[in-house]
Protein backbone atom coordinates (compact mmCIF):
# COMPACT_ATOMS: atom_id res chain seq x y z
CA UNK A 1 -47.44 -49.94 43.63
CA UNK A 2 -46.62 -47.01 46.33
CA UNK A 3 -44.07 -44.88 45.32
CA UNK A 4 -43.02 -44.37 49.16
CA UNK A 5 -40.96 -47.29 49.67
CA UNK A 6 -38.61 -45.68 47.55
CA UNK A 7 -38.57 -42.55 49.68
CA UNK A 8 -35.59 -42.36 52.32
CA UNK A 9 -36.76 -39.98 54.19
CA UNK A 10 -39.93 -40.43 55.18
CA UNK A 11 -40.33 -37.76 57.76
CA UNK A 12 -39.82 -35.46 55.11
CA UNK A 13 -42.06 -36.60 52.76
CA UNK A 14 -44.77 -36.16 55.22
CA UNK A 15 -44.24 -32.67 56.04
CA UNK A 16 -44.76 -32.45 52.11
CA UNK A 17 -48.02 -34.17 51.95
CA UNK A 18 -49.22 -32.56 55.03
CA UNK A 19 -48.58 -29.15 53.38
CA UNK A 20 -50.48 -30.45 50.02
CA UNK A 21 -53.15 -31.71 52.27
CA UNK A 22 -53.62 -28.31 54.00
CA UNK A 23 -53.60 -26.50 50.69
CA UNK A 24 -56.44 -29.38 49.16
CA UNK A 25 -58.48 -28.95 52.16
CA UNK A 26 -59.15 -25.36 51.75
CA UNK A 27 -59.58 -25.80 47.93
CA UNK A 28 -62.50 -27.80 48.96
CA UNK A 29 -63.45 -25.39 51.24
CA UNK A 30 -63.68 -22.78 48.85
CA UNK A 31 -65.85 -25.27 46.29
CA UNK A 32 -67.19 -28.58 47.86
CA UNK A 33 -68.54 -29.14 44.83
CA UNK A 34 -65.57 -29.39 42.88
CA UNK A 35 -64.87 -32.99 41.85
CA UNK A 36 -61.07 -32.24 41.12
CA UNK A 37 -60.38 -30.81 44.55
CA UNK A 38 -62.55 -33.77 46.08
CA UNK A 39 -60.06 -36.53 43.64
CA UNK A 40 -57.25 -34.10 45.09
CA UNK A 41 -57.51 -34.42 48.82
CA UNK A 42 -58.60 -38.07 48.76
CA UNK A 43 -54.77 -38.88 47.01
CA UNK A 44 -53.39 -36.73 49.50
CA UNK A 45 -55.29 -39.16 52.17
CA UNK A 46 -54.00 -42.31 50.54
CA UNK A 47 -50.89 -40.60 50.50
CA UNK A 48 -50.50 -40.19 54.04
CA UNK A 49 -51.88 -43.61 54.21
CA UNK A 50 -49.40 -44.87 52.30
CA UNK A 51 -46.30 -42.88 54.67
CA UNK A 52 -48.09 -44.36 57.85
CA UNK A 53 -47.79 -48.16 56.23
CA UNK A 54 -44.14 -47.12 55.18
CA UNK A 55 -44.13 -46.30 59.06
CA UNK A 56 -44.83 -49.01 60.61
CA UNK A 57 -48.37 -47.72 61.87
CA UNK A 58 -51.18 -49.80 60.78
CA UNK A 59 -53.41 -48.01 62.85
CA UNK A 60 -53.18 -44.61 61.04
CA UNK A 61 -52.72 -46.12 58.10
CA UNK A 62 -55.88 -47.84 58.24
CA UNK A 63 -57.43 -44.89 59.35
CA UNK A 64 -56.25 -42.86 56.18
CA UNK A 65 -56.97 -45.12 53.66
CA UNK A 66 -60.79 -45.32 55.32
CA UNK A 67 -61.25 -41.73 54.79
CA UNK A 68 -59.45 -41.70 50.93
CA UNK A 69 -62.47 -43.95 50.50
C-alpha cells in the first residue's frame, strides 16, 4: 500500500521526492554500477509514480512506474 494517500499536501511531497531524485541521479552518475544507488532512484521513480496517481494523472503516472521498472 502507498503511503501517499495519507499525505495532505501533495505538492509538497513532490518537491521532496524531486530533490531525492536529483540527489539519486547523480549518485548513479558518479557509480552506474552501484546496485544501491540503481534500487535508490528506481523508489524515487515509483515514488513520483505514486504522487502522479495521488494526482489524478494517469499519464505520468504510468510513465513513472514504466521507468521504476
Amino acid at each position: 500500500m502507498s503511503w501517499f494517500p495519507m499525505i495532505i499536501d501533495t505538492p509538497t511531497a513532490r518537491v521532496w521526492v524531486e530533490r531525492g531524485l536529483k540527489m539519486r541521479e547523480s549518485l548513479v552518475d558518479t557509480d552506474p554500477s552501484n546496485i544501491e544507488f540503481q534500487y535508490n532512484l528506481a523508489v524515487s521513480w515509483e515514488q513520483l509514480g505514486e504522487l502522479a496517481q495521488a494526482a489524478g494523472d494517469t499519464a505520468a503516472a504510468c510513465a513513472w512506474f514504466e521507468r521504476a521498472g
